[in-house]
Protein backbone atom coordinates (compact mmCIF):
# COMPACT_ATOMS: atom_id res chain seq x y z
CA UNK A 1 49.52 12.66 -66.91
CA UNK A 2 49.68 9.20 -69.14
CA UNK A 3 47.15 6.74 -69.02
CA UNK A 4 47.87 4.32 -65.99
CA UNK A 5 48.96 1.40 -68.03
CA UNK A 6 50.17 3.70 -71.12
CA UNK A 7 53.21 5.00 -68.96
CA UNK A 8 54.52 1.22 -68.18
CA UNK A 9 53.94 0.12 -71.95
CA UNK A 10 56.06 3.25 -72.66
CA UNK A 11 58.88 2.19 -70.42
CA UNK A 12 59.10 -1.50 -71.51
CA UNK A 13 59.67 -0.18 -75.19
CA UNK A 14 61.84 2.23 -73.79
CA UNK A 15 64.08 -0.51 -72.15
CA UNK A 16 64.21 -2.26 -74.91
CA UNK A 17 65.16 0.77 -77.24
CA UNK A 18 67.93 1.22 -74.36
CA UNK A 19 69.34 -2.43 -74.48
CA UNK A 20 69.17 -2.70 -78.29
CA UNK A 21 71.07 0.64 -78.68
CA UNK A 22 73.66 -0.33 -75.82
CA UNK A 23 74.61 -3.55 -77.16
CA UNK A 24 74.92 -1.81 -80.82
CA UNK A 25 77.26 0.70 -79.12
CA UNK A 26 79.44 -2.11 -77.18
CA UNK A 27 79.44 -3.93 -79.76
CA UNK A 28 80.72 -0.87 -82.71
CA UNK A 29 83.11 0.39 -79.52
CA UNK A 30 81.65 3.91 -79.27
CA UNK A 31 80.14 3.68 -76.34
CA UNK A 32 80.76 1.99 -72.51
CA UNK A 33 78.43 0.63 -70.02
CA UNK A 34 78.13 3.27 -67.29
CA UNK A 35 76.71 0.50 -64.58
CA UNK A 36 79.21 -1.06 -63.06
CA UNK A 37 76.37 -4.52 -62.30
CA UNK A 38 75.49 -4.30 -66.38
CA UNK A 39 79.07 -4.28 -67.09
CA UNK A 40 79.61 -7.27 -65.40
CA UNK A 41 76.46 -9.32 -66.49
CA UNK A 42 77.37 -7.97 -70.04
CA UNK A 43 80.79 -9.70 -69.77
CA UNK A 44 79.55 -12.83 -69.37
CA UNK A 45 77.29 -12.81 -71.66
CA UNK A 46 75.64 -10.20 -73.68
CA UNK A 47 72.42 -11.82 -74.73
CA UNK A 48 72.17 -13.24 -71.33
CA UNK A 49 71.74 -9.78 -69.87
CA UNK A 50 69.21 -8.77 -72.55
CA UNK A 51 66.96 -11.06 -71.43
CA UNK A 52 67.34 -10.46 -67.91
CA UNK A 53 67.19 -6.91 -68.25
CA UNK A 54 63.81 -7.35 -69.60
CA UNK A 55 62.41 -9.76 -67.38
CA UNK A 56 63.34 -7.90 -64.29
CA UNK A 57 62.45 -4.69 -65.64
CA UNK A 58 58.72 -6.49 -66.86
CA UNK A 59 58.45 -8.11 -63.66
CA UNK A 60 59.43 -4.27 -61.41
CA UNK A 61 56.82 -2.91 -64.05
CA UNK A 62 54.01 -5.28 -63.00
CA UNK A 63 54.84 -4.54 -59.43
CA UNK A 64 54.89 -1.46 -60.17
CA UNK A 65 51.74 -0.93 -61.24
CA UNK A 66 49.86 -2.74 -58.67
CA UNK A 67 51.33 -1.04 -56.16
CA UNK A 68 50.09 2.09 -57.77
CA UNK A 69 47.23 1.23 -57.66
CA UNK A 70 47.39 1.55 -53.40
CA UNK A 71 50.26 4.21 -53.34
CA UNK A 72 48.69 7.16 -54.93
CA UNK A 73 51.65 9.33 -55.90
CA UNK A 74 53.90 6.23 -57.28
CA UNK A 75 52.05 6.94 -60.30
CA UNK A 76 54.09 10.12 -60.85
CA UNK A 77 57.17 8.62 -59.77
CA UNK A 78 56.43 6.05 -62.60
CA UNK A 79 56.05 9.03 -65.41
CA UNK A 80 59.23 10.86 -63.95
CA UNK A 81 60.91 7.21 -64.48
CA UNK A 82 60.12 7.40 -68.39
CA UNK A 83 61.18 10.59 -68.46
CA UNK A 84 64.49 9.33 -67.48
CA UNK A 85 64.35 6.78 -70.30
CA UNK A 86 63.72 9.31 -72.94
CA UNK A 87 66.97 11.31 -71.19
CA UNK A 88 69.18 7.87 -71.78
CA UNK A 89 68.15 7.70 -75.10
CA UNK A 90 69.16 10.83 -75.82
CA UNK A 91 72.60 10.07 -75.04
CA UNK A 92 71.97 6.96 -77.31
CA UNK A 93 71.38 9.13 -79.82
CA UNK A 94 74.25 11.76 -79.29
CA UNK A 95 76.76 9.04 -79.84
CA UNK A 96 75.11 7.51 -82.52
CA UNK A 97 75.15 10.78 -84.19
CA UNK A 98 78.65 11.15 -83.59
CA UNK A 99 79.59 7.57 -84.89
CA UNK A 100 77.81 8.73 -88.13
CA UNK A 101 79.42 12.08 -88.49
CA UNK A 102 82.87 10.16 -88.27
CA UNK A 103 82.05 7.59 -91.14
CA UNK A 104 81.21 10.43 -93.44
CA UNK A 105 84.37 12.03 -92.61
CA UNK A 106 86.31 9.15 -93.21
């Protein structure tokens, strides 16, 4: 298993990898945001949600880890989470590699 704190630097860049690529994808049209609270946020304002997205997801992270720290197996549930991460950007990159192959066809 990752380092304790390794896993939740891991995640943060992860998230923001994630909200960089999503707002790339809005913004070319290729893509759509899959969560209907995002969606919303993102209407009003796009920026706006950046940020928030990565204050709340630094401030879960901080919780996070100091409740690991007294809840022995949230530590794994933490790794399984950036697991997940590394699964959305995958899709990130599946479109992206689609939006490529069609401006080289074009």
């Amino acid at each position: 298993m990752l380092k304790s704190k390794t896993v939740y630097y891991i995640i943060y860049f992860l998230t923001i990898l994630d909200i960089t690529l999503t707002a790339a994808g809005l913004q070319l049209g290729v893509i759509e945001e899959a969560n209907p609270i995002m969606n919303y946020f993102i209407s009003l304002s796009m920026e706006l949600s950046m940020i928030g997205v990565l204050l709340f997801v630094g401030a879960m992270l901080i919780f996070l880890y100091k409740a690991s720290l007294k809840v022995n197996w949230l530590q794994k549930a933490v790794t399984g989470l950036a697991y997940i991460k590394v699964y959305v950007l995958l899709l990130h990159l599946s479109w992206i590699n689609s939006y490529i192959e069609k401006i080289y066809r074009a």
